[in-house]
PDB file of N, CA and C in Angstrom:
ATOM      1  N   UNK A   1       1.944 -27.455   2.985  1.00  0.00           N
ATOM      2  CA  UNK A   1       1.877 -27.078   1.588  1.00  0.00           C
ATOM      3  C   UNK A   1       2.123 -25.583   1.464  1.00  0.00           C
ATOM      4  N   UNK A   2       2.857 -25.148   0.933  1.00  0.00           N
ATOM      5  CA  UNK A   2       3.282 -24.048   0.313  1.00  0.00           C
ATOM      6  C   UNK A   2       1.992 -23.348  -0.036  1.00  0.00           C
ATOM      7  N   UNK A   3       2.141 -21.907  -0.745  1.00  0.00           N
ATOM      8  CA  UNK A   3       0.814 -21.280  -0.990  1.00  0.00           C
ATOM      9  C   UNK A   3       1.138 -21.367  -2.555  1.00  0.00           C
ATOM     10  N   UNK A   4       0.635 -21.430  -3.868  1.00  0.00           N
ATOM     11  CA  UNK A   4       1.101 -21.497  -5.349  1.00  0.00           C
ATOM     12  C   UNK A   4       1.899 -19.997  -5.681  1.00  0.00           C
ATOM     13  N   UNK A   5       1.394 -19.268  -5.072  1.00  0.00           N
ATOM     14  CA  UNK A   5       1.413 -17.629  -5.585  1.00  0.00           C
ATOM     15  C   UNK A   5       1.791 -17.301  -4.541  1.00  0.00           C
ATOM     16  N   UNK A   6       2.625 -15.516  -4.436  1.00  0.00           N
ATOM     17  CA  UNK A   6       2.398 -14.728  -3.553  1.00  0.00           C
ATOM     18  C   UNK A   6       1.671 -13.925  -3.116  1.00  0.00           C
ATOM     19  N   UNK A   7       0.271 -13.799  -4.104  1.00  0.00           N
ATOM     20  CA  UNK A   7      -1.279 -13.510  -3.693  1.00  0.00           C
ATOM     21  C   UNK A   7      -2.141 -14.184  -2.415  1.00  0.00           C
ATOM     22  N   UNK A   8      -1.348 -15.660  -2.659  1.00  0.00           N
ATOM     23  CA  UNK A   8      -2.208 -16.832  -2.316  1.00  0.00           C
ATOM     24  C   UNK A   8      -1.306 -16.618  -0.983  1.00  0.00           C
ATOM     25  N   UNK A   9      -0.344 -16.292  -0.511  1.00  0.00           N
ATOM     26  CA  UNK A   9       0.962 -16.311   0.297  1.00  0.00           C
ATOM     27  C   UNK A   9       0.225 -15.119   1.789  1.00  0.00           C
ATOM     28  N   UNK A  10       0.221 -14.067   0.487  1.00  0.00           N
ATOM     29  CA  UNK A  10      -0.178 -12.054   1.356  1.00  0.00           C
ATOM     30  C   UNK A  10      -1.422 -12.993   1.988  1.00  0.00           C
ATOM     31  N   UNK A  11      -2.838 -13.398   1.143  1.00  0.00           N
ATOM     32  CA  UNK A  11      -4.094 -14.442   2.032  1.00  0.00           C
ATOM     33  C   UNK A  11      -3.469 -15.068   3.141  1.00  0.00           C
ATOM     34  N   UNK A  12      -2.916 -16.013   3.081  1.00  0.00           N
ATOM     35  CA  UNK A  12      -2.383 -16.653   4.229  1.00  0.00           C
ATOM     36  C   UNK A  12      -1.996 -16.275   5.514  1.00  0.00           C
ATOM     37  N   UNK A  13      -1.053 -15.255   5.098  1.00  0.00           N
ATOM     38  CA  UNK A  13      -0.515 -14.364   6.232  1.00  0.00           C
ATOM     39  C   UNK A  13      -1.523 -13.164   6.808  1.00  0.00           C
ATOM     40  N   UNK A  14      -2.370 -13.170   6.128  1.00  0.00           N
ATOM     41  CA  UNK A  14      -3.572 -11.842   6.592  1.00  0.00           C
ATOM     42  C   UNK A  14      -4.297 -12.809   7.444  1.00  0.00           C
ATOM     43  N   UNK A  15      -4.379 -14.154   7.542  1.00  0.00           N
ATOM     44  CA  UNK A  15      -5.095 -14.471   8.252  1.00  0.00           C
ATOM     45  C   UNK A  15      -4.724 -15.654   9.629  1.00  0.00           C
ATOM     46  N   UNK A  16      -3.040 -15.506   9.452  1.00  0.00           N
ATOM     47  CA  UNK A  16      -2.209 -15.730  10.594  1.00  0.00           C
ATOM     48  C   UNK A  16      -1.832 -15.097  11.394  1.00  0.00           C
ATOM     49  N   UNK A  17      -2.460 -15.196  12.615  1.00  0.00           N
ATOM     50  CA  UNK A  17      -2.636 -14.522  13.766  1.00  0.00           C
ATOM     51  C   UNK A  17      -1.325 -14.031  14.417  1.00  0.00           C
ATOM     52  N   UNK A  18      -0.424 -15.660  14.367  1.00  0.00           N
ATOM     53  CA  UNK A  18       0.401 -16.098  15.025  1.00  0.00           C
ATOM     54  C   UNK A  18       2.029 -15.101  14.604  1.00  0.00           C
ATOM     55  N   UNK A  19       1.974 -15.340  13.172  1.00  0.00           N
ATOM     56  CA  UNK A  19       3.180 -14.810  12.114  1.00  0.00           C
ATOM     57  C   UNK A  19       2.560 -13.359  12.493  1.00  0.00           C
ATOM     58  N   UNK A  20       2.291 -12.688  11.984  1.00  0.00           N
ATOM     59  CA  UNK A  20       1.266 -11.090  12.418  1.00  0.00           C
ATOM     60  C   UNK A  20       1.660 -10.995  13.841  1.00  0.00           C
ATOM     61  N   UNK A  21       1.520 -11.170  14.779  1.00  0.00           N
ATOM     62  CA  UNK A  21       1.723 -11.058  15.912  1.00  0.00           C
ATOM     63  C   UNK A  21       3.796 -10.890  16.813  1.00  0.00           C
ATOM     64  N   UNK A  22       4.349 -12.070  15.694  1.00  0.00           N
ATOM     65  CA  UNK A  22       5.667 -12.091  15.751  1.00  0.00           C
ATOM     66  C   UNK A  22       6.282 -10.912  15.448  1.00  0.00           C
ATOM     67  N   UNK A  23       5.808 -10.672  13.798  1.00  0.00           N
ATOM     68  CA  UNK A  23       6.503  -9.447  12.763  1.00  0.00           C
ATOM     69  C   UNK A  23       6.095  -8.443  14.449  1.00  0.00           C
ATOM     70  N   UNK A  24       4.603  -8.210  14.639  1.00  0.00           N
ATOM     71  CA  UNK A  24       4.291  -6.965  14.872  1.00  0.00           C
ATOM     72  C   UNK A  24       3.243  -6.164  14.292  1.00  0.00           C
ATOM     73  N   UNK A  25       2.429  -5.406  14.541  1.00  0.00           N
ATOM     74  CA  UNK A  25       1.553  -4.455  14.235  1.00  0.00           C
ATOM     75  C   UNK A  25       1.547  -4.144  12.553  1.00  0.00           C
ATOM     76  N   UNK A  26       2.740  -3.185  12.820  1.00  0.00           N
ATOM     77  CA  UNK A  26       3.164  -2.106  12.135  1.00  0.00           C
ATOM     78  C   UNK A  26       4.102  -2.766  11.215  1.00  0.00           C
ATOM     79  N   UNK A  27       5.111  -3.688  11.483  1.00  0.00           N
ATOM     80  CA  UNK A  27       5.716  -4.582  10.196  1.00  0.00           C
ATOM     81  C   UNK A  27       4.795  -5.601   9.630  1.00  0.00           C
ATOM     82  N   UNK A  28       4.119  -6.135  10.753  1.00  0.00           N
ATOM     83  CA  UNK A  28       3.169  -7.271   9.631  1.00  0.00           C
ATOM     84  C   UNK A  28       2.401  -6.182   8.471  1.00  0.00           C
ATOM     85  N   UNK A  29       1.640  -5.087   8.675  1.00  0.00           N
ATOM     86  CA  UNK A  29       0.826  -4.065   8.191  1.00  0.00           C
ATOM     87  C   UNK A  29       1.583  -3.651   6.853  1.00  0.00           C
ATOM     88  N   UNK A  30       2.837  -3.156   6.818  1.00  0.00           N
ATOM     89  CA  UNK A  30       3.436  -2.448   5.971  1.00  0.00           C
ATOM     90  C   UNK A  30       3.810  -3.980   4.695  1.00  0.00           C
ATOM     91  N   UNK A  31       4.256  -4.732   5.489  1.00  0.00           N
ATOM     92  CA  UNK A  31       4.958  -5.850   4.638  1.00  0.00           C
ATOM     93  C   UNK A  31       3.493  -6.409   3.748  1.00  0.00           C
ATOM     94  N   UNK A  32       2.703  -6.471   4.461  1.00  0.00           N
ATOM     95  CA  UNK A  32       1.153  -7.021   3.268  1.00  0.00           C
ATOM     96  C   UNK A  32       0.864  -6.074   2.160  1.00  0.00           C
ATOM     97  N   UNK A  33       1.011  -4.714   3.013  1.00  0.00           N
ATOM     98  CA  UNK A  33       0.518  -3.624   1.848  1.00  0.00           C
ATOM     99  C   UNK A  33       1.933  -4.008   0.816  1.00  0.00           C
ATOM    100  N   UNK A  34       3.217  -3.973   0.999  1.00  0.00           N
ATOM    101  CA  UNK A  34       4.301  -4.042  -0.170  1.00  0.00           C
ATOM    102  C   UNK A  34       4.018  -5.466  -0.765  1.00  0.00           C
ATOM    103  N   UNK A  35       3.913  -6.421  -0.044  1.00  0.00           N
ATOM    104  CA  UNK A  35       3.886  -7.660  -0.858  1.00  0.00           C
ATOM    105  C   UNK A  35       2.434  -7.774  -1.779  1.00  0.00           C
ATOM    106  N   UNK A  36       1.256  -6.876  -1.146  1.00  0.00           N
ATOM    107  CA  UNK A  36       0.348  -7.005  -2.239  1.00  0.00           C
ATOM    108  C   UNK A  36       0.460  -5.992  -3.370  1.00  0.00           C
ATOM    109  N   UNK A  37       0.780  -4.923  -3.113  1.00  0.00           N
ATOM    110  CA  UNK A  37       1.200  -3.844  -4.452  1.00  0.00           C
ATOM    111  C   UNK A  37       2.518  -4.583  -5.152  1.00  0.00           C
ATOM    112  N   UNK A  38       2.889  -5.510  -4.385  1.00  0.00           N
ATOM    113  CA  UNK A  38       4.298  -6.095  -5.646  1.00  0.00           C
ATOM    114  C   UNK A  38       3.220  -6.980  -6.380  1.00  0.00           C
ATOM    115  N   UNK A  39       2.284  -8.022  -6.063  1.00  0.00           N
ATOM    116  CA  UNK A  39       1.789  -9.038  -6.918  1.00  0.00           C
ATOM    117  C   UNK A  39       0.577  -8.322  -7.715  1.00  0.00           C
ATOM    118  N   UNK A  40       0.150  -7.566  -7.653  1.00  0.00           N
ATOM    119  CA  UNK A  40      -0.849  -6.373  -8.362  1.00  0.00           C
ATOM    120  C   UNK A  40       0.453  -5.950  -9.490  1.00  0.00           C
ATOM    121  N   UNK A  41       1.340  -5.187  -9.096  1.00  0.00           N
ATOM    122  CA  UNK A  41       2.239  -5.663 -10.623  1.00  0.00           C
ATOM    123  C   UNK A  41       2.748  -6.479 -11.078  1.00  0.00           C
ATOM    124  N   UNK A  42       2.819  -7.326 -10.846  1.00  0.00           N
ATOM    125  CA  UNK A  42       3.049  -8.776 -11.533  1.00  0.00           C
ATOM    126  C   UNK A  42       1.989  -9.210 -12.189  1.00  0.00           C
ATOM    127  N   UNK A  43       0.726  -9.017 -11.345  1.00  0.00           N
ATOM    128  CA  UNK A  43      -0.234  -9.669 -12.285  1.00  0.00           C
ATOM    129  C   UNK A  43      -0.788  -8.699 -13.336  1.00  0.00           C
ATOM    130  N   UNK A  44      -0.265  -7.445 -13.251  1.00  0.00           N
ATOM    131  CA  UNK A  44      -0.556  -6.758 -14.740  1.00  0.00           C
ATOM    132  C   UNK A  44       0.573  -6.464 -15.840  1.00  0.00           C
ATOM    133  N   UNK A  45       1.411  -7.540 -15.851  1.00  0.00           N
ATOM    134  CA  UNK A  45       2.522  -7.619 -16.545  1.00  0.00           C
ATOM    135  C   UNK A  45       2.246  -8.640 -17.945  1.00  0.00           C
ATOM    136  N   UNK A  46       2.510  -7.737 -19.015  1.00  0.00           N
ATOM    137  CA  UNK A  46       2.095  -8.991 -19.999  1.00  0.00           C
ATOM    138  C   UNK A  46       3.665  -9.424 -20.385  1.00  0.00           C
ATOM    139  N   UNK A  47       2.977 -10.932 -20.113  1.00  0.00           N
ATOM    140  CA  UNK A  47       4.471 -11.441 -20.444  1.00  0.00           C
ATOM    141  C   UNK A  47       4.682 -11.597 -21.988  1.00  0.00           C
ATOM    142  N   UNK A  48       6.147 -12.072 -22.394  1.00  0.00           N
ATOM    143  CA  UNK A  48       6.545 -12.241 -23.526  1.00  0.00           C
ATOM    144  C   UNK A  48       5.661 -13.298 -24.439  1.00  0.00           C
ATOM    145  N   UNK A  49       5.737 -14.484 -23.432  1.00  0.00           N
ATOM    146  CA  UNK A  49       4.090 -15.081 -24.255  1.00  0.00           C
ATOM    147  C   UNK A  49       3.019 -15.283 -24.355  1.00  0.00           C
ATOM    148  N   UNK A  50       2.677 -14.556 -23.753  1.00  0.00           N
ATOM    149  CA  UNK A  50       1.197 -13.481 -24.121  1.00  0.00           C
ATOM    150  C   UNK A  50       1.437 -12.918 -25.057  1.00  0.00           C
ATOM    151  N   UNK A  51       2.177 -12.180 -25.449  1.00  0.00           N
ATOM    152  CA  UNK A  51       2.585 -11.308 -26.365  1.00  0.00           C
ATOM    153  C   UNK A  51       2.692 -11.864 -28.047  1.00  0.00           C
ATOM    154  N   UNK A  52       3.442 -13.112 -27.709  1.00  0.00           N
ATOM    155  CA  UNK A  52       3.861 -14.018 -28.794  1.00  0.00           C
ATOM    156  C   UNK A  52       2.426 -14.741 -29.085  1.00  0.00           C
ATOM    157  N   UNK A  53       1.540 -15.341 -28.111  1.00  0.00           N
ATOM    158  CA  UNK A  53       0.730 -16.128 -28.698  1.00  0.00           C
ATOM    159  C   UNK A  53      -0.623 -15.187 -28.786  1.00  0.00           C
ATOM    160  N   UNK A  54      -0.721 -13.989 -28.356  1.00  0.00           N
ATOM    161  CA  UNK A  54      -2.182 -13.088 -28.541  1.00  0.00           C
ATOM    162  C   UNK A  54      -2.186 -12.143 -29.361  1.00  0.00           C
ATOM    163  N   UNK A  55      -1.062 -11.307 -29.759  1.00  0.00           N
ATOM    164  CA  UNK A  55      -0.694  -9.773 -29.839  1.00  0.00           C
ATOM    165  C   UNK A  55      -1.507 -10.216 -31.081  1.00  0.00           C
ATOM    166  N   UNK A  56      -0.944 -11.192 -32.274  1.00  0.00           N
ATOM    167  CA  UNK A  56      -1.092 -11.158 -33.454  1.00  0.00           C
ATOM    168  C   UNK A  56      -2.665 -12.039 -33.909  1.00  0.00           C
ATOM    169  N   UNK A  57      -3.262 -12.768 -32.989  1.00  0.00           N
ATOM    170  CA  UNK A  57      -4.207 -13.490 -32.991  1.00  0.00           C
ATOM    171  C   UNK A  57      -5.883 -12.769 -32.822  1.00  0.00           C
ATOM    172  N   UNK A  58      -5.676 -11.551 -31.690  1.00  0.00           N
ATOM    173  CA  UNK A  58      -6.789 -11.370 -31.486  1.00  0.00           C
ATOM    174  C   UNK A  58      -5.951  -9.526 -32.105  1.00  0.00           C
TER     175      UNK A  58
END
């Protein structure tokens, strides 16, 4: 099974020994820190419908 998210993805791989070990130290290390600062902006992105169904509601 796939992970839903790439939050759920960066978890996975922080706690695969095996993949971590392949990349390397220093690439597994760098690639978690970029893939989690990419989904930290994503998840503070308001989307268009958010926008459409909240802006005017609340």
């Amino acid at each position: 099974t796939l992970p839903p998210n790439l939050g759920a993805a960066v978890d996975a791989l922080e706690d695969d020994e095996v993949i971590q070990d392949a990349l390397g130290e220093h690439v597994a290390e760098k690639f978690i820190q970029a893939k989690t600062a990419e989904y930290d902006e994503y998840k503070a992105e308001v989307s268009d419908w958010e926008l459409d169904n909240y802006l005017e509601t609340y």
